[in-house]
Protein backbone atom coordinates (compact mmCIF):
# COMPACT_ATOMS: atom_id res chain seq x y z
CA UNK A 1 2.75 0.18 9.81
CA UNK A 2 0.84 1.47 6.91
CA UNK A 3 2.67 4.42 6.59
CA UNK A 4 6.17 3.03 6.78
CA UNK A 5 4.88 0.72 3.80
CA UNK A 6 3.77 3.37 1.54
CA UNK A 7 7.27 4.91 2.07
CA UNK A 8 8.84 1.94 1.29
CA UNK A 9 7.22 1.03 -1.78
CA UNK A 10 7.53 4.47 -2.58
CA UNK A 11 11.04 5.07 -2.43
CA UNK A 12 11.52 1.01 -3.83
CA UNK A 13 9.30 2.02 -7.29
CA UNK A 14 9.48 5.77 -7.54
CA UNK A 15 13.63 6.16 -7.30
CA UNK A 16 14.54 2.94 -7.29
CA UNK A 17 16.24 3.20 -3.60
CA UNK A 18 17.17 -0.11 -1.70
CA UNK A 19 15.91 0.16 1.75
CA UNK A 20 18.90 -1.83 3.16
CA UNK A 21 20.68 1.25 1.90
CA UNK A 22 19.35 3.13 4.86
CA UNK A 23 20.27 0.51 7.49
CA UNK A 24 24.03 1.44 6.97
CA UNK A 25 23.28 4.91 8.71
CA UNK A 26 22.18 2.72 11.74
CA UNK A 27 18.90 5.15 12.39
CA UNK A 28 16.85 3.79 15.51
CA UNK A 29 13.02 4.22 13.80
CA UNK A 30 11.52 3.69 16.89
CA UNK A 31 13.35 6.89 18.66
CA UNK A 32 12.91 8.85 14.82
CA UNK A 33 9.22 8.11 14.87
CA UNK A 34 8.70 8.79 18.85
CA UNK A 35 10.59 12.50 18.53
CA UNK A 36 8.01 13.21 15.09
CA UNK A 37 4.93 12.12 17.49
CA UNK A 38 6.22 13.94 20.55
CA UNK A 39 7.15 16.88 17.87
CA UNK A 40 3.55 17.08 16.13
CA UNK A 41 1.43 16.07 19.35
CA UNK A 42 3.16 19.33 21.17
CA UNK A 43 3.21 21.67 18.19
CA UNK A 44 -1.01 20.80 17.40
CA UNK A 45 -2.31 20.61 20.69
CA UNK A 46 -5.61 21.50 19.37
CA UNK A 47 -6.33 19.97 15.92
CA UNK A 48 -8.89 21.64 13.80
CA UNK A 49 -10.55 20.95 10.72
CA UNK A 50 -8.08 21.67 8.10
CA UNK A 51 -4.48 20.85 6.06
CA UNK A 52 -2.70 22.37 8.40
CA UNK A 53 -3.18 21.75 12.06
CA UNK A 54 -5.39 19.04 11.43
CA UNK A 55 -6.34 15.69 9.71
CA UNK A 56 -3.15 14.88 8.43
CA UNK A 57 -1.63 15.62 12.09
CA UNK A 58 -4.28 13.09 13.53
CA UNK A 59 -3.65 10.66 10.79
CA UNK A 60 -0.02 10.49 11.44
CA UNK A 61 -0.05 10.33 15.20
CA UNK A 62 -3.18 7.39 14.96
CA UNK A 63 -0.99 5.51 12.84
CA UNK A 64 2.78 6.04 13.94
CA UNK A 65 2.41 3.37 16.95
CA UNK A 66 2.98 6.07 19.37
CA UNK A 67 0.93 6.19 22.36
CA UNK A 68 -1.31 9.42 22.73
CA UNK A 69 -3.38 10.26 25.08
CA UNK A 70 -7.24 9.37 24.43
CA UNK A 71 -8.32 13.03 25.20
CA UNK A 72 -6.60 14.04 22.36
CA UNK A 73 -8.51 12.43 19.32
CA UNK A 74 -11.39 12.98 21.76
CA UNK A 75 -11.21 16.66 21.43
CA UNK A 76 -10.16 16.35 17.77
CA UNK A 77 -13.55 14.63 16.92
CA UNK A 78 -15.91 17.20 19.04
CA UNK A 79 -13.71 20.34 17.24
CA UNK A 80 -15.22 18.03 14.48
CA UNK A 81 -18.68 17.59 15.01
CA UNK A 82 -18.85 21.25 15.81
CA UNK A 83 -17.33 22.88 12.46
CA UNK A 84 -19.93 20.49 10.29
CA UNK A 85 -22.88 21.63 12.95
CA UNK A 86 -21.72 25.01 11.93
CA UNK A 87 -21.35 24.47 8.18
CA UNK A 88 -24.27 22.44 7.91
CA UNK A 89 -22.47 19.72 6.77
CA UNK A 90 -21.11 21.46 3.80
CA UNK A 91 -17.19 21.11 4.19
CA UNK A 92 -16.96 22.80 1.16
CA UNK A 93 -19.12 24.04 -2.08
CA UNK A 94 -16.16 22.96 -4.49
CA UNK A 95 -13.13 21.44 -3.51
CA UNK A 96 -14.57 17.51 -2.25
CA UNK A 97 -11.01 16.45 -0.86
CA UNK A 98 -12.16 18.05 1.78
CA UNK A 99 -14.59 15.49 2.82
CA UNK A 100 -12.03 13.08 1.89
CA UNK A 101 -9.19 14.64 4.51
CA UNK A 102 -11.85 14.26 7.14
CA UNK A 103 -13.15 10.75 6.48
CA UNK A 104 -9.55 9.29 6.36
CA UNK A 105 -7.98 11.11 9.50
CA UNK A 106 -12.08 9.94 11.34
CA UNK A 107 -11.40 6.56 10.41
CA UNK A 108 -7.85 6.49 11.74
CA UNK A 109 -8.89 7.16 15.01
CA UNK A 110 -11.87 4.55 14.65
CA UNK A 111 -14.60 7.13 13.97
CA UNK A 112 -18.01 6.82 11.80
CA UNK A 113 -17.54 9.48 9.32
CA UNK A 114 -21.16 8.17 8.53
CA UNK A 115 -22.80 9.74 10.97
CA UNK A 116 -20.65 13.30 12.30
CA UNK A 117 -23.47 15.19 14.29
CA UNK A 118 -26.10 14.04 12.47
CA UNK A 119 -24.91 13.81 9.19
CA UNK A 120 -22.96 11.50 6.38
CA UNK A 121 -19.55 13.01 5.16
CA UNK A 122 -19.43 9.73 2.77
CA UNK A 123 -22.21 10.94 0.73
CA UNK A 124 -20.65 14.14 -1.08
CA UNK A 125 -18.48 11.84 -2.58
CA UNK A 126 -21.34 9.62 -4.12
CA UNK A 127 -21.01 12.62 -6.91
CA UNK A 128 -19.25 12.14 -9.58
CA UNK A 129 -19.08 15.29 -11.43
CA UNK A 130 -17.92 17.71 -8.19
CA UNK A 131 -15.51 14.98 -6.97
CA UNK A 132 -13.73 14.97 -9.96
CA UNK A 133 -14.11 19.17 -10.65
CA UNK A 134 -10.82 19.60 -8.62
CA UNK A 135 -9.22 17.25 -11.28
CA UNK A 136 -6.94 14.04 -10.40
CA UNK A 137 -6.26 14.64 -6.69
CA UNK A 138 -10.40 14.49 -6.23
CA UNK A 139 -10.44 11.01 -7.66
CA UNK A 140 -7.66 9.94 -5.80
CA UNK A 141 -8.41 10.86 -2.38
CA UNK A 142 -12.03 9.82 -2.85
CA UNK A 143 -10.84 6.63 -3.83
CA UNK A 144 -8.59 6.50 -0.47
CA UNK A 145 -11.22 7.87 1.73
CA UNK A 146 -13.73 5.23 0.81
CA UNK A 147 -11.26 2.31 0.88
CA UNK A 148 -9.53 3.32 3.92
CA UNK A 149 -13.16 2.12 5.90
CA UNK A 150 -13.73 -0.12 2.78
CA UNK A 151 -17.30 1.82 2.94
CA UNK A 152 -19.98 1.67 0.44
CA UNK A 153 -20.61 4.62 -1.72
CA UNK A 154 -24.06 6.11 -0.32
CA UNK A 155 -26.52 6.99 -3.19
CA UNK A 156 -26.31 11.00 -3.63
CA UNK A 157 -29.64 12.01 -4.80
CA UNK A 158 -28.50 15.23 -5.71
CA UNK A 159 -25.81 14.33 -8.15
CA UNK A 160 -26.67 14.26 -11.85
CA UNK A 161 -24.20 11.45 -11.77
CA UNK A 162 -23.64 8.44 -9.28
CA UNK A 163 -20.29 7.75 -8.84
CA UNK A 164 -19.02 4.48 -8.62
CA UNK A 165 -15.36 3.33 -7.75
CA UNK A 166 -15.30 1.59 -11.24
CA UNK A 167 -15.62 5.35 -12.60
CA UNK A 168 -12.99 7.15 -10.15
CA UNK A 169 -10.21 4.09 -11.06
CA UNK A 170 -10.88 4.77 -14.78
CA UNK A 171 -10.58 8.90 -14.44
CA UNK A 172 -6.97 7.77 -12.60
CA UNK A 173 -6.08 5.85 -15.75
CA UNK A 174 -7.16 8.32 -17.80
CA UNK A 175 -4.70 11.31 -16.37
CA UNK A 176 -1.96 8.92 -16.67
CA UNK A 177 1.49 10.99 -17.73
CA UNK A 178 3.05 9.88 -20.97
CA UNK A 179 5.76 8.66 -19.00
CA UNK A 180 4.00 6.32 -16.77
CA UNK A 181 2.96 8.39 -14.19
CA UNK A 182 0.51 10.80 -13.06
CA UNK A 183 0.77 14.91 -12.27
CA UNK A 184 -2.16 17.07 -11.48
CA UNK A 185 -1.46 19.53 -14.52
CA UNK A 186 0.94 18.94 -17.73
CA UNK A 187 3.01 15.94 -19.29
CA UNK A 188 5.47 14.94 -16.55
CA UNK A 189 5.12 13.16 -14.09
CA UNK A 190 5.19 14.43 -10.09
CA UNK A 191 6.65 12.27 -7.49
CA UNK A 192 4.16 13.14 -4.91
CA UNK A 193 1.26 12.56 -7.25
CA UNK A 194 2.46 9.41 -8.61
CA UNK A 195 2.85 8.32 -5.15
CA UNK A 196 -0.99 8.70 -4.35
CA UNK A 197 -2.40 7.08 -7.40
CA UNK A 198 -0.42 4.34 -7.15
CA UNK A 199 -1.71 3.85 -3.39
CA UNK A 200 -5.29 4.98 -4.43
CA UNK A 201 -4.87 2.05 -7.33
CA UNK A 202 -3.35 -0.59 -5.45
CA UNK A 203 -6.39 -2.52 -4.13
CA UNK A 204 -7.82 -2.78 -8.17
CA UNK A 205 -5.32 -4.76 -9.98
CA UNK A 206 -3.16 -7.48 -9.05
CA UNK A 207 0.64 -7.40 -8.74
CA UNK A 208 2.26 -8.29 -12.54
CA UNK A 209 5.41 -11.22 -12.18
CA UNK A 210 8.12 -8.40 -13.60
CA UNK A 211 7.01 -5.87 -11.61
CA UNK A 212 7.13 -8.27 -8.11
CA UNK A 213 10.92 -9.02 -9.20
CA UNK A 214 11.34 -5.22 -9.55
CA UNK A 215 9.76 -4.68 -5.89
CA UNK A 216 12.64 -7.23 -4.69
CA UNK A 217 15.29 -6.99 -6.40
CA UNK A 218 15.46 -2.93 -6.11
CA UNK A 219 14.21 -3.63 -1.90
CA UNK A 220 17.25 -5.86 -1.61
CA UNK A 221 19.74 -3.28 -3.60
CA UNK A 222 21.16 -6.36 -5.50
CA UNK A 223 24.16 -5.26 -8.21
CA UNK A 224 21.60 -5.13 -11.68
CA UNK A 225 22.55 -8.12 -14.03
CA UNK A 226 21.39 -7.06 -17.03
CA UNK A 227 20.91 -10.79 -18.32
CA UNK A 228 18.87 -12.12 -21.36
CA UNK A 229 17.37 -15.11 -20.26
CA UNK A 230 13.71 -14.92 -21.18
CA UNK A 231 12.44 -14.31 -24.96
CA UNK A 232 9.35 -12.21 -23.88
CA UNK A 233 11.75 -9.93 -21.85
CA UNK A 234 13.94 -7.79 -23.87
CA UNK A 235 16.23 -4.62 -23.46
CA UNK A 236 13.22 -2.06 -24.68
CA UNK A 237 11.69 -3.48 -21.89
CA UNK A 238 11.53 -0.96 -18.41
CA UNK A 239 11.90 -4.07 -16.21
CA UNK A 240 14.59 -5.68 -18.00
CA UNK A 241 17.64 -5.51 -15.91
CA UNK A 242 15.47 -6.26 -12.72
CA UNK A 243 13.80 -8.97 -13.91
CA UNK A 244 17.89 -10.46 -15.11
CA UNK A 245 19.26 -9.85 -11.47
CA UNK A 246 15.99 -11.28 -9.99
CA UNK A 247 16.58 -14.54 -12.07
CA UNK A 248 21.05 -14.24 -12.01
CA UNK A 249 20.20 -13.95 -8.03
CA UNK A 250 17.85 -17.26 -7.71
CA UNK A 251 15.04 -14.98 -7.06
CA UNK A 252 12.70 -16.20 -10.08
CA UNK A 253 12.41 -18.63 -12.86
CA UNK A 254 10.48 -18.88 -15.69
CA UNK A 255 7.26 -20.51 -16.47
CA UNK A 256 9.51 -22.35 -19.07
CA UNK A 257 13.02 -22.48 -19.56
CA UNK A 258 12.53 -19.20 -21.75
CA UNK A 259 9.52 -17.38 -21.02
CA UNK A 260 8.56 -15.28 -17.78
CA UNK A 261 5.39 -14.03 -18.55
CA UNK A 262 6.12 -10.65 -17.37
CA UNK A 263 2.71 -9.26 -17.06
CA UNK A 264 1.07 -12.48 -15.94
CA UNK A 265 -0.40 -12.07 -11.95
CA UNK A 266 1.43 -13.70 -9.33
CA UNK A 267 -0.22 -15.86 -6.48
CA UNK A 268 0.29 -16.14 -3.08
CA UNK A 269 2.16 -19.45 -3.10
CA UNK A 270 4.26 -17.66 -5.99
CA UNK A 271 5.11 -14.95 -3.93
CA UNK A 272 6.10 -17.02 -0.78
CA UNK A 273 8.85 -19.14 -2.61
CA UNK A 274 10.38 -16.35 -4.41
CA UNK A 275 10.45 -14.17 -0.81
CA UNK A 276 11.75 -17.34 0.43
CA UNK A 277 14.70 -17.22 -2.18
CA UNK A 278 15.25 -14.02 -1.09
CA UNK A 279 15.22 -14.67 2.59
CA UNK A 280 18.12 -17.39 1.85
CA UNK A 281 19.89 -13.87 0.26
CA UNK A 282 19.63 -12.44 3.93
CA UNK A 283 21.22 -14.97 5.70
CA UNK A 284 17.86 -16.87 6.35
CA UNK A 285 18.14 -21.05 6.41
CA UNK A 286 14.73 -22.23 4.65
CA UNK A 287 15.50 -25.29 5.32
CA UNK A 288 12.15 -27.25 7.01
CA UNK A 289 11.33 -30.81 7.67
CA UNK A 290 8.59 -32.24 5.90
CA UNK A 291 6.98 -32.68 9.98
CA UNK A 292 7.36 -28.85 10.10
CA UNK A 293 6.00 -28.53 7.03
CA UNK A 294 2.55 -30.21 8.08
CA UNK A 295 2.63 -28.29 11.43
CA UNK A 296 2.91 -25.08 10.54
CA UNK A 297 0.33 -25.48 7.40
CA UNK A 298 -2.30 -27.68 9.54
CA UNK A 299 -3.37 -24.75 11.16
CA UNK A 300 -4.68 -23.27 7.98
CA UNK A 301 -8.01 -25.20 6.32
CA UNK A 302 -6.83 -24.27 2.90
CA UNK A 303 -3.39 -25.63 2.93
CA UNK A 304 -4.23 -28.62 0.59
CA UNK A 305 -4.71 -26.04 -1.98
CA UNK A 306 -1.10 -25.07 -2.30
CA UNK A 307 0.87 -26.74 -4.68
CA UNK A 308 3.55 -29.12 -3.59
CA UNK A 309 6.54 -26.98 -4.20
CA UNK A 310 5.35 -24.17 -2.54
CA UNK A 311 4.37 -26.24 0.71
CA UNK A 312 7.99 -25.24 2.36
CA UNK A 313 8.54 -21.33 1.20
CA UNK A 314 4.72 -21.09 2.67
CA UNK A 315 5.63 -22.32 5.76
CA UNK A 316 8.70 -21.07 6.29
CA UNK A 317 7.01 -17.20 5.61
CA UNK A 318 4.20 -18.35 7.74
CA UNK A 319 6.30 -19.23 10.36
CA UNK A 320 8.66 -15.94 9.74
CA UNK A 321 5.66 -14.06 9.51
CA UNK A 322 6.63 -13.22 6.21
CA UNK A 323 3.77 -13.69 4.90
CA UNK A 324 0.46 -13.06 6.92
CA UNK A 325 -2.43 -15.07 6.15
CA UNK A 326 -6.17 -14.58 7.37
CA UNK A 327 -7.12 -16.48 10.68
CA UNK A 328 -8.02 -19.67 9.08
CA UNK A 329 -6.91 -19.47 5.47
CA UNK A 330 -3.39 -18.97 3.49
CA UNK A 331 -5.26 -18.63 0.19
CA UNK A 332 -2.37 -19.98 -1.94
CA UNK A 333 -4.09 -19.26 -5.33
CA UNK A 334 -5.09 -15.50 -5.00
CA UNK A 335 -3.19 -12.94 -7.00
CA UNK A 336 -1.30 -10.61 -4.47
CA UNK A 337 -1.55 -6.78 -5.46
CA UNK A 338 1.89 -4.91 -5.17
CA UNK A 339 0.91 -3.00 -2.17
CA UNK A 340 1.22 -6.96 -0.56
CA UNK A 341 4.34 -7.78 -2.08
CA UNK A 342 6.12 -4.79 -0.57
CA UNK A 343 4.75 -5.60 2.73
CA UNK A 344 6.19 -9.12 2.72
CA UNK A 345 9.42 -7.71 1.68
CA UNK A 346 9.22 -5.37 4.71
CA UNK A 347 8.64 -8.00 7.09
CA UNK A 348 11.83 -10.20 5.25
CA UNK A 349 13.87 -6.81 5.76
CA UNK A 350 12.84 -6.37 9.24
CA UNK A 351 12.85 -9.93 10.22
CA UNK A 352 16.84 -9.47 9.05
CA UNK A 353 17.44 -6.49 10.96
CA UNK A 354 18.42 -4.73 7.31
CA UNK A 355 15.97 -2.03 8.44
């Protein structure tokens, strides 16, 4: 599911591609993603520590949904254990997304990368100075590697300097590319790098109200209206025509009858009435009781929190399972990142078989 949703809001913020675009070739992604496994699981029977032949072929087949035989990741981890017995637990003197390769494809298949025959693979990455000596792609995949577990960053005695996550999000920002997005050498932007940064940065900041009406208006492949409707959204601006079909479509409205706010965060209540505008787009009748209403949201101790008019979009992507709430809680006023947005607009796809 995770990997589907990194494509998606790839292809949604990268190239601007509607997914429903893809549901007029009528591709079954259950028999697409069952031929890849079947594909990769015959072609690396033996996985290995390394690019090729290795992590990324165990991430992808722990994460496609596909069933694989235990064995499989069981031999994977002892093939493991053995190369860091053998390197001493040096995976490599320079290059540190090596470590990070290893602790991601470990923790896909519900390993401790903490303790691999002995010793910590987390703790390389407690220093600063080599992780980020390979450049961008060092801070990036450290930053995934340590989030993908949500681990702590172990205290690396060695290191003249501790690393922090604080430290590895700011080198990101640094690199940025003039044009908005990041490469690992020059000026312009890469697709493929872009793609990681934005995933390794999507757990620090919180989803911005134009760029949510991007996600969903470019997700949905409306017709762009570029319309001027809000005074702090103007033609220089990138979001402009998105944010004007967002708002000609019913999508969004203003915090006043001309101001958006572009780059104010957007809550969870927000989010579930504007996906519920757009689930009305899909065919969808919102339409719930005020008995519903209470049902649904009783189950949740926070539900007094939300405001009134979100009380029926939250229950309606509750019950949809639009959006998905903790066990006990809906937490109406937390900011959603964009990483959260996309998935709700995956679920509204899916939900109306435009996938």
């Amino acid at each position: 599911m995770k990997k589907i949703l990194s494509i998606f809001l790839s292809l949604i913020m990268l190239f601007g591609i509607p997914i429903t675009a893809f549901a007029k070739a009528n591709y079954d992604i259950d028999s697409v993603l069952n031929d890849t496994a079947l594909y990769l699981y015959k072609a690396v029977p033996d996985p290995q520590v390394g690019q090729i032949g290795g992590e990324w072929v165990v991430l992808g087949l722990a994460r496609c949904g596909i069933d694989i035989p235990d064995k499989y990741y069981a031999d994977y981890y002892k093939n493991v254990e053995e190369y860091v017995k053998k390197q001493g637990g040096k995976l490599h003197n320079k290059k540190y997304t090596e470590y990070s390769r290893v602790i991601i494809a470990l923790t896909s298949i519900g390993k401790d990368p903490s303790d691999v025959a002995g010793y910590n693979l987390l703790t390389p990455l407690g220093d600063y100075e080599k992780t980020v000596w390979q450049g961008i792609n060092g801070a990036i995949f450290a930053l995934i590697a340590l989030d993908c577990g949500s681990y702590d960053i172990p205290e690396n005695t060695t290191a003249k300097v501790q690393a922090t996550r604080e430290m590895y999000v700011s080198y990101i920002l640094e690199k940025q590319t003039p044009d908005g997005g990041w490469a690992l050498s020059g000026d312009l932007a890469d697709a493929d790098v872009t793609a990681m940064a934005l995933q390794a940065l999507s757990k620090y900041r919180d989803d911005e109200k134009a760029e949510s009406a991007t996600i969903v208006a470019r997700g949905l492949g409306l017709v762009q209206k570029e319309t001027a409707v809000f005074n702090d959204v103007t033609s220089k601006d990138w979001f402009f025509g998105y944010v004007g079909t967002a708002y000609h479509y019913g999508i969004i409205k203003g915090v006043s009858q001309n101001k958006f706010n572009p780059n104010g965060t957007i809550t969870r209540e927000e989010a579930a009435v504007m996906l519920a505008r757009a689930a009305k787009l899909c065919g969808h009748n919102t339409a719930l009781s005020d008995t519903e209403v209470r049902k649904i949201l009783a189950g949740f101790t926070d539900y007094k929190k939300a405001s009134d008019w979100s009380k029926e979009s939250i229950a309606f992507c509750c019950k949809t399972k639009i959006l998905e709430g903790s066990v006990m809680k809906i937490n109406p006023k937390e900011a959603v990142t964009r990483g959260e947005i996309a998935g709700m607009l995956y679920n509204l796809l899916s939900n109306s078989k435009l996938l």
